[in-house]
PDB file of N, CA and C in Angstrom:
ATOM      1  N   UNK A   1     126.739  89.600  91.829  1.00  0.00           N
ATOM      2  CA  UNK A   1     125.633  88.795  91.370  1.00  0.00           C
ATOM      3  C   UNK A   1     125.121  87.887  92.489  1.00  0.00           C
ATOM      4  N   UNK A   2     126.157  86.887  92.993  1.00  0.00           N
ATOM      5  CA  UNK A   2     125.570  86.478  94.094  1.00  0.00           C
ATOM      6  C   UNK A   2     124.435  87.316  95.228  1.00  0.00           C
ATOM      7  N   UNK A   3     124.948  88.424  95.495  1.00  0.00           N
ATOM      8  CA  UNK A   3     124.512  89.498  96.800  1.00  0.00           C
ATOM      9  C   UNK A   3     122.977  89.152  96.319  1.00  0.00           C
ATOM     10  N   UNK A   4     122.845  89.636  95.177  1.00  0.00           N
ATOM     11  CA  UNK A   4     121.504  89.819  94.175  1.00  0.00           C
ATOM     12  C   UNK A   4     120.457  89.001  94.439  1.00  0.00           C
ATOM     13  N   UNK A   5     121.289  87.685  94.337  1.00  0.00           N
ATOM     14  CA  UNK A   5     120.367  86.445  94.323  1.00  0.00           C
ATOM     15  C   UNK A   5     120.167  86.428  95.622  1.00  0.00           C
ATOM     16  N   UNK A   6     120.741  86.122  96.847  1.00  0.00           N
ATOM     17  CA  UNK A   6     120.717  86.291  98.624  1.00  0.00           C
ATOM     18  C   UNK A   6     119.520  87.315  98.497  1.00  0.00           C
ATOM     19  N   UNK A   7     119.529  88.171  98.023  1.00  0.00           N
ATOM     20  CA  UNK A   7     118.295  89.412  98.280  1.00  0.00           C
ATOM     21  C   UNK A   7     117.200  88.927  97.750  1.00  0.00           C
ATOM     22  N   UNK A   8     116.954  88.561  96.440  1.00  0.00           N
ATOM     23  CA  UNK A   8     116.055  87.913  95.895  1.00  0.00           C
ATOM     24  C   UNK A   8     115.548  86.249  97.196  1.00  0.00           C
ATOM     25  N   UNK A   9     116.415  85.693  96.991  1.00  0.00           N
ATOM     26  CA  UNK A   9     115.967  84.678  97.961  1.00  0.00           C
ATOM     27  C   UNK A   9     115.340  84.709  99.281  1.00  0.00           C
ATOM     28  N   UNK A  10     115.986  85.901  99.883  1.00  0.00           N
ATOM     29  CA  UNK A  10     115.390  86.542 100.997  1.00  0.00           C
ATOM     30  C   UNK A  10     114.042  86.811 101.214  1.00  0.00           C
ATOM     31  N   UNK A  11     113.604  87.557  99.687  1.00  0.00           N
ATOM     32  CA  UNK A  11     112.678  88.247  99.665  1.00  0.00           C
ATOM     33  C   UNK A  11     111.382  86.930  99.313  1.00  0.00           C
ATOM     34  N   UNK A  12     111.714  86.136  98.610  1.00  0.00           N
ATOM     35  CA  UNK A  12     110.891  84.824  98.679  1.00  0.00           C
ATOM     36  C   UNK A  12     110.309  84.036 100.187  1.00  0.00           C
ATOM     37  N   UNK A  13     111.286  84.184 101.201  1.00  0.00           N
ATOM     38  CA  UNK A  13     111.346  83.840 102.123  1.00  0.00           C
ATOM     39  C   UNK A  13     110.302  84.650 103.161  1.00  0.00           C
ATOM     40  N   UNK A  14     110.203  85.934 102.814  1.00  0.00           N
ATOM     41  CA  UNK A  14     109.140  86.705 103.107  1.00  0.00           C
ATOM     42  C   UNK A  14     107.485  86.281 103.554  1.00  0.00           C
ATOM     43  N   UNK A  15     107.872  85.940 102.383  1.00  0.00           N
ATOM     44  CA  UNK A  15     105.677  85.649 102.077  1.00  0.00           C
ATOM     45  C   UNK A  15     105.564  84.754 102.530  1.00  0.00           C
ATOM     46  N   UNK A  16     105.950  83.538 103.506  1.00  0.00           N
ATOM     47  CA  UNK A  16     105.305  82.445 104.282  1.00  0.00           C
ATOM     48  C   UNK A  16     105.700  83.364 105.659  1.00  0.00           C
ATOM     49  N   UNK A  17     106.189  84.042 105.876  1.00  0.00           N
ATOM     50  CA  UNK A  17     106.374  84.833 107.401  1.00  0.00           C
ATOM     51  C   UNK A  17     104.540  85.453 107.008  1.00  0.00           C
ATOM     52  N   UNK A  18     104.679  86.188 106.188  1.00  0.00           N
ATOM     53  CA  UNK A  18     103.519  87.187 106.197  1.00  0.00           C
ATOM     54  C   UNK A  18     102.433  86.438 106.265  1.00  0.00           C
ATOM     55  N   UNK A  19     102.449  85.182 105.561  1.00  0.00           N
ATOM     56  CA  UNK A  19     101.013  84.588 105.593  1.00  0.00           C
ATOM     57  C   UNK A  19     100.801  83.915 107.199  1.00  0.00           C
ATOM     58  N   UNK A  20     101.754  83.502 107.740  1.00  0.00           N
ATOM     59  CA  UNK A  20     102.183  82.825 108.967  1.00  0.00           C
ATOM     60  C   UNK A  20     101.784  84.139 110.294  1.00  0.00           C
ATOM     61  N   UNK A  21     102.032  85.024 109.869  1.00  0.00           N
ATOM     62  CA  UNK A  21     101.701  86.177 110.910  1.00  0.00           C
ATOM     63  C   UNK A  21     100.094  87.065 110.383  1.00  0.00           C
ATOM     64  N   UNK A  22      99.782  86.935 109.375  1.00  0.00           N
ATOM     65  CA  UNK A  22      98.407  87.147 108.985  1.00  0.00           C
ATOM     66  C   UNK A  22      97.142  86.094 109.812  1.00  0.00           C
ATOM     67  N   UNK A  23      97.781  84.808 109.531  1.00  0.00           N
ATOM     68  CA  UNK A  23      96.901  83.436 110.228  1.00  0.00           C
ATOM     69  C   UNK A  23      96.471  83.885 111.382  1.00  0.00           C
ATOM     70  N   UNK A  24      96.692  84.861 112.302  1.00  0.00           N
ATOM     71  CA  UNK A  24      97.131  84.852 113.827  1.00  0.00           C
ATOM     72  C   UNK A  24      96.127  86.018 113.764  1.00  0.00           C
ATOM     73  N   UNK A  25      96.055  86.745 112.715  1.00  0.00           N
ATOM     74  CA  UNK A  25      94.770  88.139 113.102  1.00  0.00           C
ATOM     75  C   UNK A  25      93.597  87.892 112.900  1.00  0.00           C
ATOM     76  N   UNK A  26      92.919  88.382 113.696  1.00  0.00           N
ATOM     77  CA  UNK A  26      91.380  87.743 113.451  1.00  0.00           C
ATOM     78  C   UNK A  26      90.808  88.721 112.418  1.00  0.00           C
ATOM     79  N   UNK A  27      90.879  88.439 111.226  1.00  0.00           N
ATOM     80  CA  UNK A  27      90.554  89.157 109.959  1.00  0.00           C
ATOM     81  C   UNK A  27      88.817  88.345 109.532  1.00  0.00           C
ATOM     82  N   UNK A  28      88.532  87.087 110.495  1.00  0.00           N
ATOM     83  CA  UNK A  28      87.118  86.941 109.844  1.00  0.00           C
ATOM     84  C   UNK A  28      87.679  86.345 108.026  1.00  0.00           C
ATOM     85  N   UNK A  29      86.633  86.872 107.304  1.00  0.00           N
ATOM     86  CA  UNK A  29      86.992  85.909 105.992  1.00  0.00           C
ATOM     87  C   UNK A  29      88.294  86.584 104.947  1.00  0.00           C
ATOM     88  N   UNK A  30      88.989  87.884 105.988  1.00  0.00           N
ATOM     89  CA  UNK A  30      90.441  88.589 105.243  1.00  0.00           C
ATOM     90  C   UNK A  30      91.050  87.529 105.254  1.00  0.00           C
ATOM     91  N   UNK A  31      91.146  86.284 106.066  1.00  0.00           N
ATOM     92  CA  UNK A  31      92.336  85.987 106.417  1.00  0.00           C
ATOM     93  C   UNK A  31      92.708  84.767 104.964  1.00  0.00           C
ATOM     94  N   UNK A  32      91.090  84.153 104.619  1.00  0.00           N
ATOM     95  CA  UNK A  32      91.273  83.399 103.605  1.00  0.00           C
ATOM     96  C   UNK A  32      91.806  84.399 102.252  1.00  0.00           C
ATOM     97  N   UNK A  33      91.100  85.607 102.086  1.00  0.00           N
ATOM     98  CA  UNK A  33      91.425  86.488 100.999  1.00  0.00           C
ATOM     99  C   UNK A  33      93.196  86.479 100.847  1.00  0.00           C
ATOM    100  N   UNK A  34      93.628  86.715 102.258  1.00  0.00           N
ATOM    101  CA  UNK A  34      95.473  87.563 102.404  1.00  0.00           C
ATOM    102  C   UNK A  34      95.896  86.162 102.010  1.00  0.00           C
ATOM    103  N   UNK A  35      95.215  84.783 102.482  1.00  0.00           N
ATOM    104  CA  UNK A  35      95.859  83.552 102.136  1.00  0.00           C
ATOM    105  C   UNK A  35      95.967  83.307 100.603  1.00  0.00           C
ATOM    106  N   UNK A  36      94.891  83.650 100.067  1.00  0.00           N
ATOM    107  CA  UNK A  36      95.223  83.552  98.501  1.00  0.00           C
ATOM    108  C   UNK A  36      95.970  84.450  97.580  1.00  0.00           C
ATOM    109  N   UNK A  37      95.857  85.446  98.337  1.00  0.00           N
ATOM    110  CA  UNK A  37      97.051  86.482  97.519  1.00  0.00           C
ATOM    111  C   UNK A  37      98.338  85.837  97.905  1.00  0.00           C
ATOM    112  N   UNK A  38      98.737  85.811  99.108  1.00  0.00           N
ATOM    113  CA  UNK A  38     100.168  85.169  99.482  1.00  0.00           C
ATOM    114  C   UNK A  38     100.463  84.058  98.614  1.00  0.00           C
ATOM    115  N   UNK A  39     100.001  83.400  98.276  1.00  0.00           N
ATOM    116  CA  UNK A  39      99.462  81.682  97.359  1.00  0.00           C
ATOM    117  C   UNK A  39     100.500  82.410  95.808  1.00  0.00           C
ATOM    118  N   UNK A  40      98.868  83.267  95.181  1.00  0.00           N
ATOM    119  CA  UNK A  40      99.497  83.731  94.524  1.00  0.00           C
ATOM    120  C   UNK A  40     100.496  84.346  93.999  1.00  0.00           C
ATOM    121  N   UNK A  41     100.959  85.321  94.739  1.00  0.00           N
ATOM    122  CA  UNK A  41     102.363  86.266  95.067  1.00  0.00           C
ATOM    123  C   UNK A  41     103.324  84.980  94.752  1.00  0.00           C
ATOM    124  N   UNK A  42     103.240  83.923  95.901  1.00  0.00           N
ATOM    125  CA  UNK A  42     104.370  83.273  95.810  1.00  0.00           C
ATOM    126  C   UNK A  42     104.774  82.370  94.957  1.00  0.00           C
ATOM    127  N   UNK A  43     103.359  81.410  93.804  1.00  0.00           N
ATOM    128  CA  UNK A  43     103.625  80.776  92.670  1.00  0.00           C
ATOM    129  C   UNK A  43     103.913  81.468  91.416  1.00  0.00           C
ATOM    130  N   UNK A  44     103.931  83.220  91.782  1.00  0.00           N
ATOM    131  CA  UNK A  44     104.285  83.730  90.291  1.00  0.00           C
ATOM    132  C   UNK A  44     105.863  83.886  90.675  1.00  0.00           C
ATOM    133  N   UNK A  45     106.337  84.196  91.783  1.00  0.00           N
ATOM    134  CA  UNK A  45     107.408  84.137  92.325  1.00  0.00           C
ATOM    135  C   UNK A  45     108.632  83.050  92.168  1.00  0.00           C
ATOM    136  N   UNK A  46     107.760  81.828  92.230  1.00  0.00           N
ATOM    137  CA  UNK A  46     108.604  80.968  91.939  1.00  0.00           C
ATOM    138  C   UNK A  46     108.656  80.532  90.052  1.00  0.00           C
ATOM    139  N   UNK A  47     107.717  80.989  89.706  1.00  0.00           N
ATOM    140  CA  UNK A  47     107.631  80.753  87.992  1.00  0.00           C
ATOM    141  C   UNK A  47     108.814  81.647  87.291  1.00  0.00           C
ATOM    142  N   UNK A  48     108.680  82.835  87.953  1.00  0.00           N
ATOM    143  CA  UNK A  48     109.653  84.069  87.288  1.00  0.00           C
ATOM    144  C   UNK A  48     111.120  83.886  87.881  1.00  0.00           C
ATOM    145  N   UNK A  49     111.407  83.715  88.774  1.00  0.00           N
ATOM    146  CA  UNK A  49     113.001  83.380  89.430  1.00  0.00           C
ATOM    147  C   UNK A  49     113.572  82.215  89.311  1.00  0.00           C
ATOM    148  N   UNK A  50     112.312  81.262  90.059  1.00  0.00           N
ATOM    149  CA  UNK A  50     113.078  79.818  89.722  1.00  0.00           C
ATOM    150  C   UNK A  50     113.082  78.818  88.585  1.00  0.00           C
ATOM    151  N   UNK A  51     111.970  79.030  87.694  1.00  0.00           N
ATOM    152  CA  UNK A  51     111.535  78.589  86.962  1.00  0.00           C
ATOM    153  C   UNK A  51     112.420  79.424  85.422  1.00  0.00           C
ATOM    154  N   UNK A  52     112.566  80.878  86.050  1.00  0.00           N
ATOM    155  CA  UNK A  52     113.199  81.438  84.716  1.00  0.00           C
ATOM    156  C   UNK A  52     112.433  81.702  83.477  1.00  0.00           C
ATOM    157  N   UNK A  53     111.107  81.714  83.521  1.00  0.00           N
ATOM    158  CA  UNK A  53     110.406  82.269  82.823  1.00  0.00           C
ATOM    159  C   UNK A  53     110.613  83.493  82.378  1.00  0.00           C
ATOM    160  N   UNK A  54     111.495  84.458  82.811  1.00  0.00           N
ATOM    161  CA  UNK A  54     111.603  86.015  81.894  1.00  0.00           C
ATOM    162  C   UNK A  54     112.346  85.295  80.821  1.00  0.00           C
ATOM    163  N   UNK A  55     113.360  84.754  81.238  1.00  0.00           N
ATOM    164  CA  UNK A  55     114.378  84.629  80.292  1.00  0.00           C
ATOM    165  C   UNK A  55     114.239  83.356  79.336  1.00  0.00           C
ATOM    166  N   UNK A  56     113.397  83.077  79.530  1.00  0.00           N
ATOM    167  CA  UNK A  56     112.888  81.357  78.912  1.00  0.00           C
ATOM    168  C   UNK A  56     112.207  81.410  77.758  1.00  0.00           C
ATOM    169  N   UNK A  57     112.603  80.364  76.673  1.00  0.00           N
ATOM    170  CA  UNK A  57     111.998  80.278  75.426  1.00  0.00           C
ATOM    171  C   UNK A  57     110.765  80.326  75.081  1.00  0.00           C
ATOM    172  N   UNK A  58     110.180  80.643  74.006  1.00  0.00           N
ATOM    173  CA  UNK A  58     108.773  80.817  73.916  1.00  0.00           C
ATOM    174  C   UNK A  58     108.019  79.183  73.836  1.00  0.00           C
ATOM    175  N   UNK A  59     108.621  78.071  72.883  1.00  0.00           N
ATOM    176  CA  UNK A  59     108.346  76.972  73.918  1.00  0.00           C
ATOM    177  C   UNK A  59     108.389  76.453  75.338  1.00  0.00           C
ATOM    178  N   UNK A  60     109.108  77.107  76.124  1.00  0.00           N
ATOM    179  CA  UNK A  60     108.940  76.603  77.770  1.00  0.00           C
ATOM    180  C   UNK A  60     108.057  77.347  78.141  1.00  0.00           C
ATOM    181  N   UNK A  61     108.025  79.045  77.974  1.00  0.00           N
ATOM    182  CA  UNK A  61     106.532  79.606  78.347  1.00  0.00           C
ATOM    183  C   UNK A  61     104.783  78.718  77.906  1.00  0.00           C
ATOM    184  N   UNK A  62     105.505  78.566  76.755  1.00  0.00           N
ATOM    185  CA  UNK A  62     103.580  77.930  76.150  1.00  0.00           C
ATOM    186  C   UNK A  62     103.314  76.540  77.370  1.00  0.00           C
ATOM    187  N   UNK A  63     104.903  76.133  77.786  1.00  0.00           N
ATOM    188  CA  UNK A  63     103.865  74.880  78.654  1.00  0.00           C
ATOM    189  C   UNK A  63     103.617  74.879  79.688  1.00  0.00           C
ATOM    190  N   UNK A  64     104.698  76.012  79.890  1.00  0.00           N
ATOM    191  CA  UNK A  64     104.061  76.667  81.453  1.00  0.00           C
ATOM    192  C   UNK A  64     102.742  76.939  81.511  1.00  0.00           C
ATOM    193  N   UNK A  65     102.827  78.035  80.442  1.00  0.00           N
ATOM    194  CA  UNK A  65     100.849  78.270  80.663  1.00  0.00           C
ATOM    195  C   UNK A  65      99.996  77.259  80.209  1.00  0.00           C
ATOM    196  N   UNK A  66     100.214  76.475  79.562  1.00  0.00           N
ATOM    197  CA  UNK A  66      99.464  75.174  79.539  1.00  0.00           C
ATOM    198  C   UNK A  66      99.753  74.469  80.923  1.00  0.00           C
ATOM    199  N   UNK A  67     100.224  74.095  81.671  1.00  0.00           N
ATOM    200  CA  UNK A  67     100.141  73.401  82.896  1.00  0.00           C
ATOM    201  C   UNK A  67      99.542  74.166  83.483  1.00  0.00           C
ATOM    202  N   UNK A  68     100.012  75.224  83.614  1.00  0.00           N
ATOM    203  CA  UNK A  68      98.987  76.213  84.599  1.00  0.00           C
ATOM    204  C   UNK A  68      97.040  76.210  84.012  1.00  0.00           C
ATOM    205  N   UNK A  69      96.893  76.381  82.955  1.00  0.00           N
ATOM    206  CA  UNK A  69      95.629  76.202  82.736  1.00  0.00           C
ATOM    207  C   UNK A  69      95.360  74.841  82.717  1.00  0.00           C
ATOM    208  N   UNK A  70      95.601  73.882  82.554  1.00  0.00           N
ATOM    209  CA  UNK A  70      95.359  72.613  83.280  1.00  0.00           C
ATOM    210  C   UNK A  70      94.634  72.283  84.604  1.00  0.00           C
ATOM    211  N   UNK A  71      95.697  72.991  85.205  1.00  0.00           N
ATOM    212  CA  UNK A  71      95.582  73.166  86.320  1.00  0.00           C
ATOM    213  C   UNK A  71      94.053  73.828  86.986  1.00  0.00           C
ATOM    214  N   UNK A  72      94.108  75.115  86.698  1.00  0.00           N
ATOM    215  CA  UNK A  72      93.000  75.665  86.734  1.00  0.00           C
ATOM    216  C   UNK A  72      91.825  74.849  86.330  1.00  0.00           C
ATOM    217  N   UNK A  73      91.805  74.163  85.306  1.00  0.00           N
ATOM    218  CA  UNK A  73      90.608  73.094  84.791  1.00  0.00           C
ATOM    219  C   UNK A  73      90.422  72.307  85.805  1.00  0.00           C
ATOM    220  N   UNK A  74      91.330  71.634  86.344  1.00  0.00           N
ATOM    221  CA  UNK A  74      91.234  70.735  87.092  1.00  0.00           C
ATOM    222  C   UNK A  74      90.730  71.408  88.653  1.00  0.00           C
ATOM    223  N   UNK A  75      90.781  71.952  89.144  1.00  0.00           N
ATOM    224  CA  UNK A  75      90.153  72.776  89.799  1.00  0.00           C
ATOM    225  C   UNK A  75      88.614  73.305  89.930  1.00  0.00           C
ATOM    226  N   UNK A  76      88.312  73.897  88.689  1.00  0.00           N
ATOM    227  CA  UNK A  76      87.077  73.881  88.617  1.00  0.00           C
ATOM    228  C   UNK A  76      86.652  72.539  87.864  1.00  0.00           C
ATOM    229  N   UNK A  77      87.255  71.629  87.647  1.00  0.00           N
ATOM    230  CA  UNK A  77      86.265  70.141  87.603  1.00  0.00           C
ATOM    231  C   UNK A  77      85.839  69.937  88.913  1.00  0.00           C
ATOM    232  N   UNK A  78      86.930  69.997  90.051  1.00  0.00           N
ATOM    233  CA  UNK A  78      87.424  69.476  91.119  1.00  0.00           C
ATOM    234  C   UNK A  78      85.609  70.177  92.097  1.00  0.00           C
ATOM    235  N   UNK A  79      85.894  71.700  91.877  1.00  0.00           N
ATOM    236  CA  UNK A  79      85.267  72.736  92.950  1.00  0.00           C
ATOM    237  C   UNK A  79      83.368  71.794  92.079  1.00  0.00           C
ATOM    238  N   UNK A  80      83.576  71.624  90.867  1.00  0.00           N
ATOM    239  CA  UNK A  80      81.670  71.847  90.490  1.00  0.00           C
ATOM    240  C   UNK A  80      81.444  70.045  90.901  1.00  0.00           C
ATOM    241  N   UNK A  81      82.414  69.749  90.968  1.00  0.00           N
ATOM    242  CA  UNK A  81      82.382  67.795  91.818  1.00  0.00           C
ATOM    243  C   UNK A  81      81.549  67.989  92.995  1.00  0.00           C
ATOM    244  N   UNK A  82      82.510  69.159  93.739  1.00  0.00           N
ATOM    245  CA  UNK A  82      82.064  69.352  95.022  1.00  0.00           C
ATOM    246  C   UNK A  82      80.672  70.017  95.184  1.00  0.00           C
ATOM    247  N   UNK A  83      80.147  70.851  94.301  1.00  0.00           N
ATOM    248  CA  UNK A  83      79.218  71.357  94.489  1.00  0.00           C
ATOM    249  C   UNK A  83      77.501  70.664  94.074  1.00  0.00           C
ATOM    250  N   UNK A  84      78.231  69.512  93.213  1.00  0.00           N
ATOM    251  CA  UNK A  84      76.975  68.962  92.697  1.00  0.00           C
ATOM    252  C   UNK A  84      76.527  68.078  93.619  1.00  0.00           C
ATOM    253  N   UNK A  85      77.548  67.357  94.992  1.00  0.00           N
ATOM    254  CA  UNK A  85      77.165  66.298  95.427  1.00  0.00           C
ATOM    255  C   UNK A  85      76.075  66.951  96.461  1.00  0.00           C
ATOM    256  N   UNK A  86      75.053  66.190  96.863  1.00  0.00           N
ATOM    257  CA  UNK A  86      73.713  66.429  97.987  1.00  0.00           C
ATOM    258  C   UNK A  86      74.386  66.103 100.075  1.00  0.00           C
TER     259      UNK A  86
END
């Protein structure tokens, strides 16, 4: 079980190399795209392993996804803030 987790952890450890060695190619506007997948990849990553969301009650899921859509709200409050100012 341990080995398991070392592999798993490993593999977390991954996706800031990749985004870290992506930064460096001149991809033009890929590089923001590969940045948000990596983003992503790695906050579902940490929801499902560390967070324990497979195995987690159907109350701890609902507030997960409630923080997470929060979140998201707050974001697009955040992005149409930015867009309204002159």
């Amino acid at each position: 079980m341990f080995l398991q987790k070392g592999i798993k952890c490993r593999r977390r450890f991954d996706l800031p190399d990749v985004g870290l060695a992506a930064s460096y190619l001149p991809l033009g506007a890929g590089n923001f795209a590969l940045g948000l997948v990596v983003a992503v990849v790695m906050a579902v990553a940490l929801a499902v392993f560390l967070m324990d969301l497979r195995n987690a009650t159907t109350l701890v899921r609902i507030v997960a996804m409630a923080g997470l859509f929060r979140r998201i709200f707050m974001f697009a409050l955040t992005f149409s803030d930015y867009l309204s100012r002159s």
